[in-house]
Protein backbone atom coordinates (compact mmCIF):
# COMPACT_ATOMS: atom_id res chain seq x y z
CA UNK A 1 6.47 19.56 63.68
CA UNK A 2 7.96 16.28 62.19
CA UNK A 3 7.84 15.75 58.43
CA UNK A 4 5.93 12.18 57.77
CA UNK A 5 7.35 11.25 54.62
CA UNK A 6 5.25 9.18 52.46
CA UNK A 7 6.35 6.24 50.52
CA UNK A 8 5.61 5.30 47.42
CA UNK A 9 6.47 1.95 45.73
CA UNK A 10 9.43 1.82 43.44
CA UNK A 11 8.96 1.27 40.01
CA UNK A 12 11.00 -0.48 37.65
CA UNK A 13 12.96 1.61 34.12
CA UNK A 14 11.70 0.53 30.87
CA UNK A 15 15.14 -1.17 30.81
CA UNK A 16 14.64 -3.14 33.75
CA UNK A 17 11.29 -3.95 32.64
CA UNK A 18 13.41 -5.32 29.25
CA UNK A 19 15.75 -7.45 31.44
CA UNK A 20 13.38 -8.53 32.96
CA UNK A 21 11.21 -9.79 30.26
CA UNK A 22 14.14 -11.20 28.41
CA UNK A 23 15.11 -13.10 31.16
CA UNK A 24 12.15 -15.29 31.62
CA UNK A 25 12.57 -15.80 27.81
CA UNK A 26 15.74 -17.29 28.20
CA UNK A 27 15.04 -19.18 30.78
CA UNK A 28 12.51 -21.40 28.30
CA UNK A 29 14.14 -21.35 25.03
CA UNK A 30 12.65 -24.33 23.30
CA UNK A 31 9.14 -23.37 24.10
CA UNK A 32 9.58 -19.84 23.02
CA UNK A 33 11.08 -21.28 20.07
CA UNK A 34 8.06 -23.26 19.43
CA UNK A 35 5.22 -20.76 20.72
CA UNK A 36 7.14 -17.82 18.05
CA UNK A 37 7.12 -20.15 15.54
CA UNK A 38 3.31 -20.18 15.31
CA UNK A 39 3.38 -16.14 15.04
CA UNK A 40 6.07 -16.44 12.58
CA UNK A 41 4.01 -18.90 10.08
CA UNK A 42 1.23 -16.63 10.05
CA UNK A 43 3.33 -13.38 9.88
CA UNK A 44 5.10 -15.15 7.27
CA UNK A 45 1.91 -16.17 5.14
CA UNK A 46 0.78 -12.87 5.27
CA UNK A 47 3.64 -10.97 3.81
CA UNK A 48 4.29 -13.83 1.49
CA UNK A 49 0.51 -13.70 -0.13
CA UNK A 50 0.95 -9.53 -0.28
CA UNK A 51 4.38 -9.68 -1.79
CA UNK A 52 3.47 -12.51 -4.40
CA UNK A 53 0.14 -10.71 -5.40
CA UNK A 54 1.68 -7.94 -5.82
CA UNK A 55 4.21 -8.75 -7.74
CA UNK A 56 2.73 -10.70 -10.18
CA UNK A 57 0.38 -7.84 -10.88
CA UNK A 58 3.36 -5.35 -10.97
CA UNK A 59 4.45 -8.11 -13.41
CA UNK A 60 1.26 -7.98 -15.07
CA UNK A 61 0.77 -4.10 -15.63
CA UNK A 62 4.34 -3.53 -16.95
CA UNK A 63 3.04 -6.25 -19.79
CA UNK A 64 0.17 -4.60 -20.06
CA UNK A 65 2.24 -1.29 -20.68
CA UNK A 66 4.68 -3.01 -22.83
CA UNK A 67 2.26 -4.83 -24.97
CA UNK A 68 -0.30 -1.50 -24.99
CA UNK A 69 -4.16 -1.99 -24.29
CA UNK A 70 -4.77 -0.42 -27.63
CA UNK A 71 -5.20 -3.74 -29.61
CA UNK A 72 -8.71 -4.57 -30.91
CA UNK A 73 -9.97 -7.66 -32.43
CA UNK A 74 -13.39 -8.41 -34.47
CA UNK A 75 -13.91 -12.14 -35.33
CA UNK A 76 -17.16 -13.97 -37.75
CA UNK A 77 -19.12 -14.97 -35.52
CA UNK A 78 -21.25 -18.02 -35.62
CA UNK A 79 -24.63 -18.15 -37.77
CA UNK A 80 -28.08 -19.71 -36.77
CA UNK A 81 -27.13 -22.45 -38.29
CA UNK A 82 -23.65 -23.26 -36.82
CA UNK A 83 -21.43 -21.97 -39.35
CA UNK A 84 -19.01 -19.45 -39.76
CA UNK A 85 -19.91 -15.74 -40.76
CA UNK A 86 -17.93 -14.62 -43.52
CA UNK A 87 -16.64 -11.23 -43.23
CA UNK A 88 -15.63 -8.80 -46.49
CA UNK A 89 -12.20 -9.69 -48.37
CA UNK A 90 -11.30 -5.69 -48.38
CA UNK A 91 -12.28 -5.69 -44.33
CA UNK A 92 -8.50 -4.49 -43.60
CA UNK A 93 -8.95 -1.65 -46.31
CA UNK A 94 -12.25 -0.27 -44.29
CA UNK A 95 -10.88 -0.39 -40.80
CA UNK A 96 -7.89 1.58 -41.82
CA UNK A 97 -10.55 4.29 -43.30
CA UNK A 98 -11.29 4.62 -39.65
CA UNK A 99 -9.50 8.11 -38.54
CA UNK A 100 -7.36 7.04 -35.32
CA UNK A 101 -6.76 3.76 -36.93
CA UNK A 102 -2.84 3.34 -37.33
CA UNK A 103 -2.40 -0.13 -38.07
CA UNK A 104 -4.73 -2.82 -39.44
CA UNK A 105 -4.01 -6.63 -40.72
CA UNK A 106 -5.80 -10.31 -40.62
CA UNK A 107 -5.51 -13.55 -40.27
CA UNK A 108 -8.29 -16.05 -41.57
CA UNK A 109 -8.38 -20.51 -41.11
CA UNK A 110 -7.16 -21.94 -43.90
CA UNK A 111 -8.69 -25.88 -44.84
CA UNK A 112 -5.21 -27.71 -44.52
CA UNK A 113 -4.63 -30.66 -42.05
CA UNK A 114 -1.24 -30.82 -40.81
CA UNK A 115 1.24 -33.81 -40.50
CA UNK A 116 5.14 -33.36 -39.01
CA UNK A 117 5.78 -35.50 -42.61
CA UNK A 118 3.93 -37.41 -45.54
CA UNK A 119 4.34 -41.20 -43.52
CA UNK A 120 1.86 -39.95 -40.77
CA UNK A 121 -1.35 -40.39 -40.76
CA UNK A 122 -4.13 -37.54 -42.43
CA UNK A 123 -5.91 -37.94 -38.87
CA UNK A 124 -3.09 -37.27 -36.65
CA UNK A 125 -2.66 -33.48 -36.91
CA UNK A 126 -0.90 -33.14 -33.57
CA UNK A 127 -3.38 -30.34 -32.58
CA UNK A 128 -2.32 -27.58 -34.67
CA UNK A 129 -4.20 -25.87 -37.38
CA UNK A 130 -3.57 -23.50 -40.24
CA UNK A 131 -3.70 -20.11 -40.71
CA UNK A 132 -2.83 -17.48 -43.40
CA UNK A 133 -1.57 -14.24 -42.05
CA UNK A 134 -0.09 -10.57 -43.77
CA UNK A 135 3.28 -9.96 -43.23
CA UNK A 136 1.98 -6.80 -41.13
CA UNK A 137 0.64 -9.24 -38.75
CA UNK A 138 3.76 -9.68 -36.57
CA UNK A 139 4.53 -5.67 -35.99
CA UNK A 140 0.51 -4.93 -35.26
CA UNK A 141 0.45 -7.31 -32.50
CA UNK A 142 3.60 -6.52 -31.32
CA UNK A 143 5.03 -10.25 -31.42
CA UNK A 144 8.41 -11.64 -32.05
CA UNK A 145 10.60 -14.25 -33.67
CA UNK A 146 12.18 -16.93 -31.69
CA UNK A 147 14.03 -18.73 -34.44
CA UNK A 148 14.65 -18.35 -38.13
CA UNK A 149 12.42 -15.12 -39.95
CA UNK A 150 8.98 -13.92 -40.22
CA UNK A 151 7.33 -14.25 -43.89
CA UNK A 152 8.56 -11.62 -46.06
CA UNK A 153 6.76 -9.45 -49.33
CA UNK A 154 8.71 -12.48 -51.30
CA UNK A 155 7.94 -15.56 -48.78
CA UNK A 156 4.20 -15.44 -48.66
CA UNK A 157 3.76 -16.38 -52.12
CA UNK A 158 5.90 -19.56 -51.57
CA UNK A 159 5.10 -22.93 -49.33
CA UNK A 160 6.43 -21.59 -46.40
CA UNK A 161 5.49 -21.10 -42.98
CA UNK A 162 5.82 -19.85 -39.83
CA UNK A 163 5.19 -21.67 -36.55
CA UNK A 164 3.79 -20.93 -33.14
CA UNK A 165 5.71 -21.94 -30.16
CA UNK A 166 3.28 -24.50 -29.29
CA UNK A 167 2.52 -25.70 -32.63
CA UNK A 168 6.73 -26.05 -33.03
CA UNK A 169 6.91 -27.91 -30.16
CA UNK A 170 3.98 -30.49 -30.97
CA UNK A 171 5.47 -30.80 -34.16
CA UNK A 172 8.58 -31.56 -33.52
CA UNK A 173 10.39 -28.61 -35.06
CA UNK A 174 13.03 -27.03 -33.24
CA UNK A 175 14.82 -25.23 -36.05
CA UNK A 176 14.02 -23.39 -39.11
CA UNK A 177 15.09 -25.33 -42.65
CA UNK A 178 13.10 -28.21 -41.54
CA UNK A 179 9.60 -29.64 -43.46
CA UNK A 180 6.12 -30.24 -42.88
CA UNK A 181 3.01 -31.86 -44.91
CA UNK A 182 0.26 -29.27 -45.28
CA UNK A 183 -2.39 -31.63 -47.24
CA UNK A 184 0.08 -33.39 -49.64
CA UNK A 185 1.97 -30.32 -49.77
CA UNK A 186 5.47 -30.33 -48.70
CA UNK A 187 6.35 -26.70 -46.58
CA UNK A 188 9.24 -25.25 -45.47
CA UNK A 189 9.65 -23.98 -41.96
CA UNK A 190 11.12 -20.85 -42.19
CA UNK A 191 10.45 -19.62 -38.26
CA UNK A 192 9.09 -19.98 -35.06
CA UNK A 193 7.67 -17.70 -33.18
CA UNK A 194 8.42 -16.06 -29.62
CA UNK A 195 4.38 -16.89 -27.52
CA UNK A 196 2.08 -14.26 -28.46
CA UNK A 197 0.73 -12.89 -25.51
CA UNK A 198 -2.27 -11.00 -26.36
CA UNK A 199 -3.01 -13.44 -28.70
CA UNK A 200 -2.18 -16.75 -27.40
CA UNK A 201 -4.19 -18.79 -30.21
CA UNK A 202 -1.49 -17.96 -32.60
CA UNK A 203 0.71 -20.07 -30.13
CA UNK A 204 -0.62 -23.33 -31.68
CA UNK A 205 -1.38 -22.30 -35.46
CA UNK A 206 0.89 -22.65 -38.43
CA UNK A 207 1.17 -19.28 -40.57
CA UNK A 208 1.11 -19.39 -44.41
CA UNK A 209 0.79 -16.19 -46.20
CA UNK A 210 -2.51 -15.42 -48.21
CA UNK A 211 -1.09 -15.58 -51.61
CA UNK A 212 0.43 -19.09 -51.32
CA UNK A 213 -3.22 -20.01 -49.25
CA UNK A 214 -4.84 -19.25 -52.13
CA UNK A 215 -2.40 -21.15 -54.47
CA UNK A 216 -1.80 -24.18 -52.86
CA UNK A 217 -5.37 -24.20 -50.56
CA UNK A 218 -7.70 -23.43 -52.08
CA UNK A 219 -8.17 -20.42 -49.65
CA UNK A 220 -10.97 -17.80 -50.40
CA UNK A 221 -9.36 -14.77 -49.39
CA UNK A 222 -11.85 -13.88 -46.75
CA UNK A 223 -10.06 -13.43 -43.21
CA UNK A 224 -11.57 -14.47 -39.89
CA UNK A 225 -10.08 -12.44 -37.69
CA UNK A 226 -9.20 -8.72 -38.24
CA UNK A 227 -6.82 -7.05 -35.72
CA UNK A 228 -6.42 -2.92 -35.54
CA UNK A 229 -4.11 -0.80 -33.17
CA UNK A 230 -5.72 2.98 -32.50
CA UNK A 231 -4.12 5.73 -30.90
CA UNK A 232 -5.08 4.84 -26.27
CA UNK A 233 -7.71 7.83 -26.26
CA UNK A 234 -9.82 6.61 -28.85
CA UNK A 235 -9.53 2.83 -28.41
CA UNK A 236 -13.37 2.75 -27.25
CA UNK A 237 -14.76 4.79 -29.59
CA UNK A 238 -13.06 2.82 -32.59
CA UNK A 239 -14.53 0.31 -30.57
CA UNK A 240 -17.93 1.59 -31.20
CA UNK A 241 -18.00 1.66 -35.05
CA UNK A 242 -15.58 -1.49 -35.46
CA UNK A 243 -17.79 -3.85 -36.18
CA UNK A 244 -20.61 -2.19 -38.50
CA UNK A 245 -17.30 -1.44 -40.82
CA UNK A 246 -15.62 -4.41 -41.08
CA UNK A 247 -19.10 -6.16 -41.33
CA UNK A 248 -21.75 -3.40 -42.99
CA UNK A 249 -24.99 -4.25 -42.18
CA UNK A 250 -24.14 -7.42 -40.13
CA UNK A 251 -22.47 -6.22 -37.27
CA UNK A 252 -23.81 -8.73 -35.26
CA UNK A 253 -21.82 -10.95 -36.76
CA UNK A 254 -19.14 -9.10 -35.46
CA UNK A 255 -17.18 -9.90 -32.12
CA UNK A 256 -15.38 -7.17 -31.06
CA UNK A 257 -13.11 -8.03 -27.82
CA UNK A 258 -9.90 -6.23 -26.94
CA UNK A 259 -7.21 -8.81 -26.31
CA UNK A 260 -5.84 -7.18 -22.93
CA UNK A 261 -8.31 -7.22 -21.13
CA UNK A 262 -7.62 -11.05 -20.49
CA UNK A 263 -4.62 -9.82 -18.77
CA UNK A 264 -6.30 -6.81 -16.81
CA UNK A 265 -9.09 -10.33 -15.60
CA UNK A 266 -5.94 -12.04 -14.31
CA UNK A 267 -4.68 -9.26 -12.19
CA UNK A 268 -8.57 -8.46 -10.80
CA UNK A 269 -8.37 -11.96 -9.51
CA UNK A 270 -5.39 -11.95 -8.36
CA UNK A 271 -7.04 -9.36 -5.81
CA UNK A 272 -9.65 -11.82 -4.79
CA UNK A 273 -6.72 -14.64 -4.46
CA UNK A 274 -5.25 -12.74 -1.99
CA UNK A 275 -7.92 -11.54 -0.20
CA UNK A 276 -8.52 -15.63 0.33
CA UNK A 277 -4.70 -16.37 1.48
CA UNK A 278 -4.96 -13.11 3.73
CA UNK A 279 -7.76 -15.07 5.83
CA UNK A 280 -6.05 -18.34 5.80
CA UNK A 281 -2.32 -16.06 7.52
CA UNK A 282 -5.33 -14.60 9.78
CA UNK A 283 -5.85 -18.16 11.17
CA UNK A 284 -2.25 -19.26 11.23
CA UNK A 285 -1.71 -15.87 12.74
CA UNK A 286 -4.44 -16.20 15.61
CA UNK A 287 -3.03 -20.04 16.33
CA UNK A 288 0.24 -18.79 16.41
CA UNK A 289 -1.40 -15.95 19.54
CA UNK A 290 -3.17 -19.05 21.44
CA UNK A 291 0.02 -20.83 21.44
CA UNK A 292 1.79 -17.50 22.72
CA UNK A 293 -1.08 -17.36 25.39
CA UNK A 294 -1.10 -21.03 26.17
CA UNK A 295 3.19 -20.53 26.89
CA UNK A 296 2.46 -17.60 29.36
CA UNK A 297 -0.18 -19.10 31.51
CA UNK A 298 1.99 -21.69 31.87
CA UNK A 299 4.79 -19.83 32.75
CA UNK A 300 3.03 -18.25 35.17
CA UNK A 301 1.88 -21.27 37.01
CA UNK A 302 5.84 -22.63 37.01
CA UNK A 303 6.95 -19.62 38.12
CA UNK A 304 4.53 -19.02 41.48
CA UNK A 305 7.27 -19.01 44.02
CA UNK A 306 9.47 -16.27 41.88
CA UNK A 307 6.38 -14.58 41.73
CA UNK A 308 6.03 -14.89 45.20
CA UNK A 309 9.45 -14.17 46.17
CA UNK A 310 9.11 -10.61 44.33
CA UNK A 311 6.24 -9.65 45.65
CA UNK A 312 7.39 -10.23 49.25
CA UNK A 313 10.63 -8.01 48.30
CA UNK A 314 7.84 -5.17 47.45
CA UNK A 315 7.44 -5.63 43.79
CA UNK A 316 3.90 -4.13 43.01
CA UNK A 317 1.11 -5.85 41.22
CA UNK A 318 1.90 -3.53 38.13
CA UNK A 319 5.03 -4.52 38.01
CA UNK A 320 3.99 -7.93 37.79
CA UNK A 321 1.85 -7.19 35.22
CA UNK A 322 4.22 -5.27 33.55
CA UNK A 323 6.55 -8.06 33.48
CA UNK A 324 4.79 -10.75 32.14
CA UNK A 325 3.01 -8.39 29.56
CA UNK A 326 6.84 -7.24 28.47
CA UNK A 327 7.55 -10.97 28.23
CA UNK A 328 4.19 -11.73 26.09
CA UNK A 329 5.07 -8.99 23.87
CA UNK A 330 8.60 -9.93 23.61
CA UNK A 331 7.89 -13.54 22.53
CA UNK A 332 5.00 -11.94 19.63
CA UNK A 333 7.64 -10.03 18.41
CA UNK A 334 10.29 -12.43 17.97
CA UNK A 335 7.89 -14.36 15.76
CA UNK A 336 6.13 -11.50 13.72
CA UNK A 337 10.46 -10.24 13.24
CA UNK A 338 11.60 -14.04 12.30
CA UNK A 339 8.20 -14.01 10.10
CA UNK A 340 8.22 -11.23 8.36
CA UNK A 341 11.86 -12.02 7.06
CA UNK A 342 10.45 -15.37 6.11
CA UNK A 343 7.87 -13.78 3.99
CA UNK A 344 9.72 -11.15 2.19
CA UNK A 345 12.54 -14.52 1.28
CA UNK A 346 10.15 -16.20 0.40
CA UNK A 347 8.84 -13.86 -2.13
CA UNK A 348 12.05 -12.61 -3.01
CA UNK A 349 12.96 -16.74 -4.07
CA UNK A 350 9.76 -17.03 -5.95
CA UNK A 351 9.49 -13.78 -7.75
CA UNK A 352 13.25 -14.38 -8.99
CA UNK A 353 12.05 -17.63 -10.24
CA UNK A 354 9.22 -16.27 -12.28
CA UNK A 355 11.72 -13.37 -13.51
CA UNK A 356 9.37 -10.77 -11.78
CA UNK A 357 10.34 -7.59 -10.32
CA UNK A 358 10.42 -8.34 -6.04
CA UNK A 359 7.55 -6.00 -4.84
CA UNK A 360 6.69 -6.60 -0.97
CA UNK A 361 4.60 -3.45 -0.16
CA UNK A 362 5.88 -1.67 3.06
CA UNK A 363 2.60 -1.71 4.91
CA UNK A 364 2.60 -5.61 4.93
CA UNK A 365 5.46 -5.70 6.81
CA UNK A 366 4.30 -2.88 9.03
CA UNK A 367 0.60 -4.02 9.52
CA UNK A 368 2.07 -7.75 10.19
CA UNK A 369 4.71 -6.50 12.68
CA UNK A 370 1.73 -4.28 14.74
CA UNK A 371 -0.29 -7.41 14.33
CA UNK A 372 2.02 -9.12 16.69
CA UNK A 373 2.09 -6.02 19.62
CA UNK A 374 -1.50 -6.20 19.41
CA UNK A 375 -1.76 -10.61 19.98
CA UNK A 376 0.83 -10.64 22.29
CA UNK A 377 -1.07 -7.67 24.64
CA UNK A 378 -4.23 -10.05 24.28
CA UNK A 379 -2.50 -13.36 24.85
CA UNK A 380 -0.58 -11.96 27.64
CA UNK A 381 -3.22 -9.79 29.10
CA UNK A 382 -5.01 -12.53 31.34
CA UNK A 383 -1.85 -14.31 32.50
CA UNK A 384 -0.08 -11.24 33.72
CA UNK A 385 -3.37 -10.19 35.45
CA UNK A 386 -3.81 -13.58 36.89
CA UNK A 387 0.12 -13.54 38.44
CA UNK A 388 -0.55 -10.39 39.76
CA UNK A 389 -3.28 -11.42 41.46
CA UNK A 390 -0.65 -14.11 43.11
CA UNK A 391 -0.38 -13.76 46.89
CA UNK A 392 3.11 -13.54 48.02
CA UNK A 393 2.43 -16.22 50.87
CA UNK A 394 0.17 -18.68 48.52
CA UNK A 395 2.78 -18.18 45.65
CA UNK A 396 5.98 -18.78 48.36
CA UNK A 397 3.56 -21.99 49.57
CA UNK A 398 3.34 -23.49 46.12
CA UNK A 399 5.70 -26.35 44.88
């Protein structure tokens, strides 16, 4: 008996298959250059929005951690009538009586208009307002002097004060030493202040301190605002009782807010900001797989009589397929690559800028590099199927 032997088709190495892909690539550099670049925008805008979100909320939480979430504030509130509630002059002394209370201080608005000197006019008070302060104030909320000193046991009793950064800057003050009209009273600057975060009203206030209010102000002694720092565990249960003790039996003239969570609102929406940019990469993105789609039919319909030629030397339909799916996949990936190293410089420049820590989040550049494999399977699915449908004597035909 004779031995038929049967054969099959050959079939091509993955790095044949490679060579092959690459080839046609090369063969059309300026439109693969243009057809990745759509891939790489939207790559690029993806990792970009993930590694800016996230690190300006890594940028926000290690303020938050620096600056401590255990700061509360409880502020007169308004009256039926429009006017300001006036809280106890001994509310300090009562929050301290409560037990995880460590620190406790106030501020309160003092009636003084402010002028940068005594040839201004009363009406032009540059936007800045007075306040009188404790010398604790500073070390509760955790702030910090930019210039000159903070108002000392000995310095609150005198015409001195302290300015925010904004209020320096509207005033003109750039240095300690120099003067400024409180009413028709002649102060001395004796420091500016670093911004305040958790309290950025200070920013535009000048600071006297409640002795010298009272002397040269005619200043009450009843504070506005009272600030208190508990131990983190018990921060919502001082919360609780704050209000009914710094205001007995008016607590709802009370507001009781806790300063950070401003900050903790900021990084919540930074969420939501992304989630937005995400969907505009999504679009970039899926232009970026049309043009990658758009490249390969193309190619396909330039390239009949190569097609043609290689199926009449035996190439298979699959390899066909194979080939121009290789080359579709090849061209995605050059752009979600090229992208993705956009993106992370980009947010690398940026962050630096802001003096944030560079956080792009290893699935972003993972889930925008497997983005690519998957468009450049769909956008090179139908053209590979369609030149393997090619027959060798039409494709040969074609010119």
């Amino acid at each position: 008996m004779t031995r038929t032997h049967e054969l099959r088709p050959a079939r091509l190495p993955p790095p044949d298959v490679l060579r092959a892909g690459a080839a046609g690539l090369r063969a059309r550099r300026a439109r693969v250059v243009l057809s990745a670049l759509g891939i790489a925008i939207g790559i690029a805008t993806m990792v970009a929005v993930v590694g800016l979100s996230e690190s300006s909320r890594a940028d926000l939480m290690s303020r938050l951690d620096r600056l401590g979430t255990n700061l509360l504030t409880a502020e007169a509130a308004e009256d039926a009538r429009g006017g300001t509630i006036r809280l106890p002059k001994n509310a300090v002394a009562m929050v301290e009586r409560i037990g995880p209370v460590r620190h406790a201080t106030a501020t309160a608005e003092v009636d003084a208009r402010i002028r940068r000197s005594d040839v201004v006019p009363e009406e032009r008070t540059a936007g800045v307002t007075t306040q009188a302060a404790r010398t604790d104030l500073l070390s509760t909320l955790g702030g910090e002097v930019a210039r000159g000193t903070w108002l000392t046991p000995a310095g609150e009793h005198l015409p001195t004060a302290v300015l925010g950064a904004v209020a320096a800057d509207r005033l003109g003050i750039t240095r300690p030493g120099e003067t400024i009209m409180l009413n028709d009273t002649r102060v001395a600057v004796v420091g500016i202040l670093e911004p305040v975060e958790l309290v950025p009203t200070l920013d535009r206030v000048a600071l006297v301190g409640f002795p010298a209010a009272k002397r040269y102000f005619g200043f009450d002694g009843h504070p506005t605002t009272v600030f208190e720092r508990s131990t983190d565990a018990s921060v919502e249960e001082v919360r609780a009782v704050l209000a009914r003790t710094v205001s007995p039996g008016n607590e709802a003239g009370v507001r009781v807010s806790r300063p950070s969570d401003a900050l903790a609102a900021r990084a919540a929406a930074d969420k939501g900001l992304t989630a937005l940019m995400l969907g505009l990469g999504a679009v970039a993105l899926l232009v970026g797989g049309v043009g990658v789609a758009n490249t390969m039919v193309i190619s396909v319909l330039e390239r009949r009589q190569e097609i043609g030629l290689r199926r009449a030397l035996g190439a298979t339909r699959n390899a066909i397929r194979l080939q121009f799916l290789t080359e579709s996949l090849l061209l995605s990936s050059l752009g979600g690559v090229a992208g993705a190293l956009l993106g992370s410089a980009a947010t690398y420049g940026f962050a630096r800028a802001q003096g944030w820590t560079t956080v792009v989040p290893p699935w972003s550049l993972a889930g925008g590099l497997a983005a690519t494999l998957v468009i450049g399977v769909v956008a090179g699915l139908y053209p590979a199927i369609r030149a393997s449908r090619l027959h060798p004597t039409v494709a040969l035909n074609a010119t």
